[in-house]
Protein backbone atom coordinates (compact mmCIF):
# COMPACT_ATOMS: atom_id res chain seq x y z
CA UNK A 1 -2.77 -41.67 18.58
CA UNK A 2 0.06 -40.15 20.98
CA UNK A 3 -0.63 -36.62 22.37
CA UNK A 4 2.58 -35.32 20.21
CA UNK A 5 0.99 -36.60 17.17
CA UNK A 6 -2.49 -35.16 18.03
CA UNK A 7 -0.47 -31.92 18.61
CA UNK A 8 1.43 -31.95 15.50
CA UNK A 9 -1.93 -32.65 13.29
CA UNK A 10 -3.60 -29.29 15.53
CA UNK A 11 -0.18 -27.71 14.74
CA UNK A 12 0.15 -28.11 11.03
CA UNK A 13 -3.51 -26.98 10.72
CA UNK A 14 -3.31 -23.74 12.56
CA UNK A 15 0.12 -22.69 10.47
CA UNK A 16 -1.80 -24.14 6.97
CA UNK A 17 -5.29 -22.40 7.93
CA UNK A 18 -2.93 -19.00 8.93
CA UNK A 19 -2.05 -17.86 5.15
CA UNK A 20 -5.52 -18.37 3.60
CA UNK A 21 -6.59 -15.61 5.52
CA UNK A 22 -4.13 -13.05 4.02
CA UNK A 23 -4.87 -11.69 0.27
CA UNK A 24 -2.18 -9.65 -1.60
CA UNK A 25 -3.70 -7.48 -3.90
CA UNK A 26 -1.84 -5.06 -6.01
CA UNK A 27 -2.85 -1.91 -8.13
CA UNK A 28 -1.05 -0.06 -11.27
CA UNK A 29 -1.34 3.48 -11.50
CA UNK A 30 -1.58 5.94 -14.30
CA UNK A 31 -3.66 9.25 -15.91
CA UNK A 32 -5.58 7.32 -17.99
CA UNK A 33 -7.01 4.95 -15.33
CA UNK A 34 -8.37 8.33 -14.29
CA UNK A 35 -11.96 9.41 -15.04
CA UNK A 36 -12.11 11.76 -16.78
CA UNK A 37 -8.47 10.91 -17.82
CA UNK A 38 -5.25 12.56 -17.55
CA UNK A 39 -2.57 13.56 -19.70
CA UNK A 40 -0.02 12.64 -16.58
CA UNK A 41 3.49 10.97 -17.40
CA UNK A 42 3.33 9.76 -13.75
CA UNK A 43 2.84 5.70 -13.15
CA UNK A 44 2.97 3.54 -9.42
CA UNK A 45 2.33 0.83 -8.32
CA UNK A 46 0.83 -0.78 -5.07
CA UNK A 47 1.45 -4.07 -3.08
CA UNK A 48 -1.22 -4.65 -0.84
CA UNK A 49 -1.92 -7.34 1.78
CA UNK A 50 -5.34 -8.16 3.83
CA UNK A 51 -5.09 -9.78 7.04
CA UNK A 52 -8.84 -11.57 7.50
CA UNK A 53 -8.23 -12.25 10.75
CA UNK A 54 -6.95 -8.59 12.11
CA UNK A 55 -9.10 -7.06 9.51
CA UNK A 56 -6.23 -5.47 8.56
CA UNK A 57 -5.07 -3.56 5.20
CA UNK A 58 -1.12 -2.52 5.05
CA UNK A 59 0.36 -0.80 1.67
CA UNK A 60 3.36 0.04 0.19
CA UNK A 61 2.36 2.68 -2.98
CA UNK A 62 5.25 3.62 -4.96
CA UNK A 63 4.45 6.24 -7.63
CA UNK A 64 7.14 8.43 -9.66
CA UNK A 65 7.10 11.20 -12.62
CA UNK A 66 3.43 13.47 -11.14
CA UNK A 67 3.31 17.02 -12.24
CA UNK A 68 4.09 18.01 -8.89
CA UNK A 69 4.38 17.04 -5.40
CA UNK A 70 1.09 14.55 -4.25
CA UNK A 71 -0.95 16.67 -2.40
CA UNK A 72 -3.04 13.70 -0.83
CA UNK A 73 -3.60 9.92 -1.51
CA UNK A 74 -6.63 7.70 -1.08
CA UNK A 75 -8.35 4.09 -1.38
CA UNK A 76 -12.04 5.58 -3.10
CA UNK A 77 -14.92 3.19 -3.78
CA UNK A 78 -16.71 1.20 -3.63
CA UNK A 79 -16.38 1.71 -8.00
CA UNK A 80 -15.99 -0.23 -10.54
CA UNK A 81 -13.41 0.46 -13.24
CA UNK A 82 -14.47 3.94 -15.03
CA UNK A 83 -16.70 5.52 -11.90
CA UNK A 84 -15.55 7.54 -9.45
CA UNK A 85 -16.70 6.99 -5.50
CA UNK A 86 -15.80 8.79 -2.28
CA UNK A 87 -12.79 8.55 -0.16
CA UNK A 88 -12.82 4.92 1.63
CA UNK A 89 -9.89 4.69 3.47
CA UNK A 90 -6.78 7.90 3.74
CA UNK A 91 -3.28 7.07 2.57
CA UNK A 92 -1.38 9.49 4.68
CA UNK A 93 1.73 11.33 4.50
CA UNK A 94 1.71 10.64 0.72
CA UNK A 95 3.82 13.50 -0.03
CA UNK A 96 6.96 11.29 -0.70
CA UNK A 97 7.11 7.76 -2.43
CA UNK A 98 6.94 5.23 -1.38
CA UNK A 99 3.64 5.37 1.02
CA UNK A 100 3.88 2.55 3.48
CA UNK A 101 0.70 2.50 6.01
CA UNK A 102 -2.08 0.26 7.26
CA UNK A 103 -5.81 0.75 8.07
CA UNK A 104 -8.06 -1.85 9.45
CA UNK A 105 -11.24 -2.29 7.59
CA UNK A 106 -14.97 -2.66 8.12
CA UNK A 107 -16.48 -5.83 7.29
CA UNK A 108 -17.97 -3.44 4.79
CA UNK A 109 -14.67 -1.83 3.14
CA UNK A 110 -12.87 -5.38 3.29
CA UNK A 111 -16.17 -6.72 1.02
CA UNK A 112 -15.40 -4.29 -1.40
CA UNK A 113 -12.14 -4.30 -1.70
CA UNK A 114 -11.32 -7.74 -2.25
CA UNK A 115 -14.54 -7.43 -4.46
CA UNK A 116 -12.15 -5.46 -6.80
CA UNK A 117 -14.40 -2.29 -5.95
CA UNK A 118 -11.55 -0.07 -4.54
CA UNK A 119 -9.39 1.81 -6.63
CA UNK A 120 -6.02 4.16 -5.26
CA UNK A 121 -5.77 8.03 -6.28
CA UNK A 122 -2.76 9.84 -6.12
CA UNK A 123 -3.71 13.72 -6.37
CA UNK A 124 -1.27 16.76 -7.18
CA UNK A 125 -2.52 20.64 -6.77
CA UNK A 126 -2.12 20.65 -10.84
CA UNK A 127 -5.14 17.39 -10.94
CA UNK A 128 -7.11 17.88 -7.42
CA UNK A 129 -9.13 15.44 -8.77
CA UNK A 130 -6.58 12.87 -9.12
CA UNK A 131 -3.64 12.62 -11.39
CA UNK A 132 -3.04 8.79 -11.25
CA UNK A 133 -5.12 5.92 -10.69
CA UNK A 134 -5.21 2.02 -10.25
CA UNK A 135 -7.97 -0.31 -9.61
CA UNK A 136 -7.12 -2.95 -6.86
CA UNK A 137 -6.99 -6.55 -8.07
CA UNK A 138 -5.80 -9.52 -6.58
């Protein structure tokens, strides 16, 4: 085999091996995802993607119809579907949708969340606790 060759082969690996390592994961949001659940109108949605390599998380949350301004958004867990958990990872400046941002993740937090184990909360001063929810799934 030429060297060009042998470089192409290398080549083509890297750029296929180079999108396994990102996940998109997504999340739907509403009150009755919430626990206990919520009478909220408000719904959103959230595209996610997990760079393996940079151990990186990046969002886009897009939510609409809350009973009020969000006060304060976060990635909670690790949780299953139905149980709440502690703030895992801030969503800042939620205050306005849509919430773009990134974070980059513990071995730890990355485990859980693409172990479905991560959910998003949207809160608003009239549901401190959360008005709208959304498991993340891939």
């Amino acid at each position: 085999m030429n060297k060009t060759v042998i470089a192409a082969i290398v080549l083509g690996a890297v750029a296929f091996a180079s999108p396994a390592s990102a996940e998109k994961l997504k999340a739907t949001l509403d009150g009755k995802s919430e626990v206990p659940a919520t009478t909220s109108s408000g719904t959103g949605t959230a595209d996610l993607n997990y760079d393996a390599a940079s151990k990186k998380l990046s969002w886009t949350v897009t939510y609409s119809g809350l009973s009020g301004p969000a006060t304060a958004a976060h990635f909670h867990g690790p949780a299953e579907v139905g149980k709440n958990a502690g703030v895992a990872v801030a969503i800042p400046n939620a205050a306005a949708s849509p919430v773009k941002g990134e974070a980059t993740l513990t071995d730890a937090q990355a485990a859980d969340l693409l172990g479905g184990k991560y959910y998003i909360n949207i809160h608003t001063a009239a549901n401190p606790g959360g008005e709208i929810r959304g498991q993340v799934t891939k």
